[in-house]
Protein backbone atom coordinates (compact mmCIF):
# COMPACT_ATOMS: atom_id res chain seq x y z
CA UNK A 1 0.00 0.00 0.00
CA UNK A 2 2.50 2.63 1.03
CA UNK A 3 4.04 3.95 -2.24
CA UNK A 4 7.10 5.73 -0.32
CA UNK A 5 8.08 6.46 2.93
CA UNK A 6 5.73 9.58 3.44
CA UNK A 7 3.04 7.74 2.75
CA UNK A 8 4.29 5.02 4.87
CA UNK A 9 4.65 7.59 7.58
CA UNK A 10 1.02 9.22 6.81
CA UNK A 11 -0.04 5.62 7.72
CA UNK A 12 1.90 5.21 10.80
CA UNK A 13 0.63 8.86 12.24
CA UNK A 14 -2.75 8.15 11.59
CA UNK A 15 -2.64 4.47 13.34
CA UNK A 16 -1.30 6.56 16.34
CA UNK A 17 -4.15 9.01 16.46
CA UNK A 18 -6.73 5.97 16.40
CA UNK A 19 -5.03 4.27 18.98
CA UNK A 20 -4.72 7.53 21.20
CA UNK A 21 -7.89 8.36 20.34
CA UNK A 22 -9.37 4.95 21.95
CA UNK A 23 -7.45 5.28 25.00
CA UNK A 24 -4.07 3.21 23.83
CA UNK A 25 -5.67 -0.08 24.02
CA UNK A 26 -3.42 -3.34 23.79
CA UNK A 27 -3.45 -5.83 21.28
CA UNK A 28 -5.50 -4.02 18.95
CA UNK A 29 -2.35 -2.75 16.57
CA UNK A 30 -3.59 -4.72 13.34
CA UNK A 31 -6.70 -2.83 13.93
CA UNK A 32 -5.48 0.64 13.98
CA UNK A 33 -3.20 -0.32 10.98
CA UNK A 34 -6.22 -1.42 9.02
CA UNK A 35 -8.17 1.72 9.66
CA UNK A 36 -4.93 4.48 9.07
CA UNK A 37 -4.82 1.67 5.44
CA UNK A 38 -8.93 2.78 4.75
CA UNK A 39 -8.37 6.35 5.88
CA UNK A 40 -5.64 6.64 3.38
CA UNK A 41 -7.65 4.74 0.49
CA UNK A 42 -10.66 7.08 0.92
CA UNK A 43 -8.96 10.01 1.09
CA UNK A 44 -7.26 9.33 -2.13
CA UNK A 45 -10.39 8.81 -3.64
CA UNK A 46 -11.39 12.07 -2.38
CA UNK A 47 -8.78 14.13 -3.02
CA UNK A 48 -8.50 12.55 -6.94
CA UNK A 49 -11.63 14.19 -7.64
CA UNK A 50 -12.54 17.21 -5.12
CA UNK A 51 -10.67 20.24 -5.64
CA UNK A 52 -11.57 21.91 -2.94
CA UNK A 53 -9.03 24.52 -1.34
CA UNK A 54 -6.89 23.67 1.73
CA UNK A 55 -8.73 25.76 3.82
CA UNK A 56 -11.58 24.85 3.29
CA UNK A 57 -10.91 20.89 3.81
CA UNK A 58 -8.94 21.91 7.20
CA UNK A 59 -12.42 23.73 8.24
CA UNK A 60 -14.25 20.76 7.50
CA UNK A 61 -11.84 18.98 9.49
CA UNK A 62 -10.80 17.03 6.86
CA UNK A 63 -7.02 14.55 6.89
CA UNK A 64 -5.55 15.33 3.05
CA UNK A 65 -4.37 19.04 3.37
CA UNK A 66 -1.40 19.72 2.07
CA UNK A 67 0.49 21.60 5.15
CA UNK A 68 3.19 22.55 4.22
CA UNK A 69 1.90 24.44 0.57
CA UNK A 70 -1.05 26.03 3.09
CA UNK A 71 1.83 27.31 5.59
CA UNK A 72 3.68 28.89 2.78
CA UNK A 73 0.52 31.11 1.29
CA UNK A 74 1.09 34.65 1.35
CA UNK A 75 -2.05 35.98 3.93
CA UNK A 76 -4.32 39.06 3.20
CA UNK A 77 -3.06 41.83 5.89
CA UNK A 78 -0.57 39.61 7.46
């Protein structure tokens, strides 16, 4: 699945958050993996078709931003 080792890493991060997120259970690793694996296939599919703005998807709370271009904008009156 991972194509490279950011996406590998993408995967990793988002197992983490799942298994913060439900208290660091034990023994439930494969799980976590499985999810960050459907997390990334979805948003794939989301982001191969939706052009919608960075901002916008980090308002709708929304995983596939790309950070780093969106920290790099120049900002009205900033």
């Amino acid at each position: 699945m991972a194509a490279n080792r950011q996406d590998e890493q993408w995967l990793r991060d988002r197992a983490y958050y799942i298994w913060e997120r439900e208290g660091r259970p034990h023994g439930r690793a494969l799980n976590h993996w499985l999810q960050a694996i459907g997390d990334a296939t979805r948003v794939r599919r989301v982001s191969d078709r939706d052009p919608t703005p960075d901002e916008e998807r980090i308002l709708a709370g929304r995983i596939d931003v790309n950070m780093p271009a969106l920290l790099t904008k120049d900002v009205p009156g900033g």
